[in-house]
N, C-alpha and C. Protein backbone atom coordinates (compact mmCIF):
# COMPACT_ATOMS: atom_id res chain seq x y z
N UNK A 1 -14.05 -29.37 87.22
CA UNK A 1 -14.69 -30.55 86.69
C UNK A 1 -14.10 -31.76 87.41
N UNK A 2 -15.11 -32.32 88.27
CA UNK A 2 -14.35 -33.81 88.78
C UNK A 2 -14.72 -34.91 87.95
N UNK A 3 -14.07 -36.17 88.34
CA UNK A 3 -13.51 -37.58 87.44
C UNK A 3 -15.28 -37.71 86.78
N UNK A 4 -16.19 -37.60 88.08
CA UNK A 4 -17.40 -38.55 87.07
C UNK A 4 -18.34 -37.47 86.30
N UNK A 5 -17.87 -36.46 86.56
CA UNK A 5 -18.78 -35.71 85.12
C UNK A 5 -17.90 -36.05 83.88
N UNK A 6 -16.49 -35.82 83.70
CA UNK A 6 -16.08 -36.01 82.75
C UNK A 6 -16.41 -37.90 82.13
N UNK A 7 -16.63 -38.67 82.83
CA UNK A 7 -17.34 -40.10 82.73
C UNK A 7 -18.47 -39.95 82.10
N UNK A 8 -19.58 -39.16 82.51
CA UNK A 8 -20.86 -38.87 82.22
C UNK A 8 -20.30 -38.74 80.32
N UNK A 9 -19.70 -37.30 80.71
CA UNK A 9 -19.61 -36.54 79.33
C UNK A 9 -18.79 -37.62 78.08
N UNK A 10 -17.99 -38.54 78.25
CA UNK A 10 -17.46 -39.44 77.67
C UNK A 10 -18.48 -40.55 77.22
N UNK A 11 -19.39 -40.68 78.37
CA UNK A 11 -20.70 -42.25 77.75
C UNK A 11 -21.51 -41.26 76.87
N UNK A 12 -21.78 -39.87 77.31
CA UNK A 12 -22.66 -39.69 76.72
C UNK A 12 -22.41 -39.30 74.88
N UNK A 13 -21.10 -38.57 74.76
CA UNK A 13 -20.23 -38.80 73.26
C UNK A 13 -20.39 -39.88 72.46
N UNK A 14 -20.09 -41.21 73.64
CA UNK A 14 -19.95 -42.46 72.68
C UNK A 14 -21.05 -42.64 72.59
N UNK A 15 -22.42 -42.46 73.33
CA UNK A 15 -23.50 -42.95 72.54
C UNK A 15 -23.98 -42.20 71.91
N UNK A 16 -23.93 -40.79 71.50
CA UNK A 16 -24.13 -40.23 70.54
C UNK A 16 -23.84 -40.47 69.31
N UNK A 17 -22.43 -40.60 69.40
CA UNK A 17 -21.30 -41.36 68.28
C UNK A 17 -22.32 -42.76 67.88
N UNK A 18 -22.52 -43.62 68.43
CA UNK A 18 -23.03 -45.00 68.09
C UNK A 18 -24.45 -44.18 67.11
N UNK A 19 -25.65 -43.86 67.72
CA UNK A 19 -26.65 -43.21 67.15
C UNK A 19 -26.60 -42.77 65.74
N UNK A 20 -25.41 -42.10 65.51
CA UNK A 20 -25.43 -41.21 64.48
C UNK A 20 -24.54 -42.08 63.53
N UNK A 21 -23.52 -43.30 63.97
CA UNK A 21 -23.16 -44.28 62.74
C UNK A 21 -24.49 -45.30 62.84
N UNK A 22 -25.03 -45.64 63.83
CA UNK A 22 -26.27 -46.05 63.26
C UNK A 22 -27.14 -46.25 62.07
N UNK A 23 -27.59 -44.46 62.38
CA UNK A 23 -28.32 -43.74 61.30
C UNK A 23 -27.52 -43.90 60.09
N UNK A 24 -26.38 -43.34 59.77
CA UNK A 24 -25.89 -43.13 58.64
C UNK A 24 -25.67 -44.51 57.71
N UNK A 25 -25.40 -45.43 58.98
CA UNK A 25 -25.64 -47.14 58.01
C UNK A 25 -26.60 -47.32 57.38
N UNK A 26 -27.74 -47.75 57.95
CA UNK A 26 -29.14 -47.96 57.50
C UNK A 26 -30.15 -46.51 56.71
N UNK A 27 -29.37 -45.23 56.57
CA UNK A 27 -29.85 -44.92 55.65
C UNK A 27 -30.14 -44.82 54.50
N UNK A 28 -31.06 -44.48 53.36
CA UNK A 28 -31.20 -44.26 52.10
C UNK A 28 -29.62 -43.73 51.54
N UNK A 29 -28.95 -42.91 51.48
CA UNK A 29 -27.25 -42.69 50.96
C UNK A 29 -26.54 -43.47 51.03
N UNK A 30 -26.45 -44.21 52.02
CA UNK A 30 -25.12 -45.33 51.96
C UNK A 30 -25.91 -46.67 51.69
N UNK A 31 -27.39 -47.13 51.43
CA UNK A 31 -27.94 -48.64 51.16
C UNK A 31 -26.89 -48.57 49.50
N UNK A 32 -26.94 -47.84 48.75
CA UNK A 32 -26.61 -48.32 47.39
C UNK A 32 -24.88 -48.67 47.60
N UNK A 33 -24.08 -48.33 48.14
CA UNK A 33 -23.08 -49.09 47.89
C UNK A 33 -22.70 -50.07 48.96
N UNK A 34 -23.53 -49.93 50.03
CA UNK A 34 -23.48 -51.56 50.74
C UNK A 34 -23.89 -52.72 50.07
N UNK A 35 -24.66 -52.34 48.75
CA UNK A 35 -25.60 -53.09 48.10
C UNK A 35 -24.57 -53.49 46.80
N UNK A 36 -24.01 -52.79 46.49
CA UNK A 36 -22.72 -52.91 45.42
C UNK A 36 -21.93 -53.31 46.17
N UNK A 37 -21.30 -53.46 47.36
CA UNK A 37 -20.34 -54.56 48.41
C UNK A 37 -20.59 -55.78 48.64
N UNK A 38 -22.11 -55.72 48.57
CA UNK A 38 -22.57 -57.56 49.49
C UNK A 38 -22.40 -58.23 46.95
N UNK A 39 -22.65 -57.39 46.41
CA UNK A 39 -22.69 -58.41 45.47
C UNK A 39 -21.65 -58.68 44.46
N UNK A 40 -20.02 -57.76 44.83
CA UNK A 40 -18.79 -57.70 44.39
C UNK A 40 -18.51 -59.35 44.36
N UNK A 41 -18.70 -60.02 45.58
CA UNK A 41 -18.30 -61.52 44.87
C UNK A 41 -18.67 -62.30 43.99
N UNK A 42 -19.92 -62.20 44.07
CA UNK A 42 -21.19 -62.72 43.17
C UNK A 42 -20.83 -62.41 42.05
N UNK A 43 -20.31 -60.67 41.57
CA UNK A 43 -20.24 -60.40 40.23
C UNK A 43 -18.37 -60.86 39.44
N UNK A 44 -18.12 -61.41 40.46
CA UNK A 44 -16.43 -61.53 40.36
C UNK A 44 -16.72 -63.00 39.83
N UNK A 45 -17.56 -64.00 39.67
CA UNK A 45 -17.72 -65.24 39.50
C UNK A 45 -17.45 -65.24 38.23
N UNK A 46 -17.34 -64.57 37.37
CA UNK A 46 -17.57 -64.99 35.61
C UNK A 46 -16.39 -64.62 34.95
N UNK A 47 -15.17 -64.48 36.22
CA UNK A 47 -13.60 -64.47 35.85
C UNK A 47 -13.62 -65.84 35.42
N UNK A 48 -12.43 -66.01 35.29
CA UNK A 48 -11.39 -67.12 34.54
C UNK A 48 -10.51 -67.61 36.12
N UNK A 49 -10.75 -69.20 36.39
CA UNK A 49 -10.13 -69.81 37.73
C UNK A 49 -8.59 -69.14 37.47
N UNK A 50 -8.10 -68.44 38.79
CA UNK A 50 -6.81 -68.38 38.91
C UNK A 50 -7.13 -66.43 38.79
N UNK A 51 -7.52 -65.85 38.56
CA UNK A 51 -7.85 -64.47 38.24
C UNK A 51 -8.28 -63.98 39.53
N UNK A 52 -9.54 -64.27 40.37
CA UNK A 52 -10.14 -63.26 41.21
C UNK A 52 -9.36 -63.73 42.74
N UNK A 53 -8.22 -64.71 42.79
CA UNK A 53 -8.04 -64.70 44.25
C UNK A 53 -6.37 -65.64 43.87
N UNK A 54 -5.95 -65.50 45.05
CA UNK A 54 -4.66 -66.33 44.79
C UNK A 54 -4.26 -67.56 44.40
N UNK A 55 -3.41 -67.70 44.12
CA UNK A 55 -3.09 -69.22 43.19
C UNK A 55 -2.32 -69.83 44.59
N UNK A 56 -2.62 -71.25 44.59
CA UNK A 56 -1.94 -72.03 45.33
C UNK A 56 -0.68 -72.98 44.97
């Protein structure tokens, strides 16, 4: 095996790799707790000042 097949075989991994976290982001299984992440701050608002983040 010389240097640029193993090159080949390395781009072609990582873009496989990219493809398939792709997919798995934007699918139906993982939308519901990206969806429970984007609104953790939003739902953290109805603490008491000094509770959801550090005191200065």
């Amino acid at each position: 095996m010389d240097i640029n097949l193993f090159r080949i075989l390395v781009t072609v991994a990582g873009l496989l790799s990219f493809f398939a976290i792709a997919v798995w982001a934007w699918g139906k299984p993982a939308q519901k707790g990206f969806d429970e992440a984007a609104m953790q701050p939003i739902n953290d608002d109805d603490l008491p000042h000094g509770q959801a983040g550090s005191e200065k």
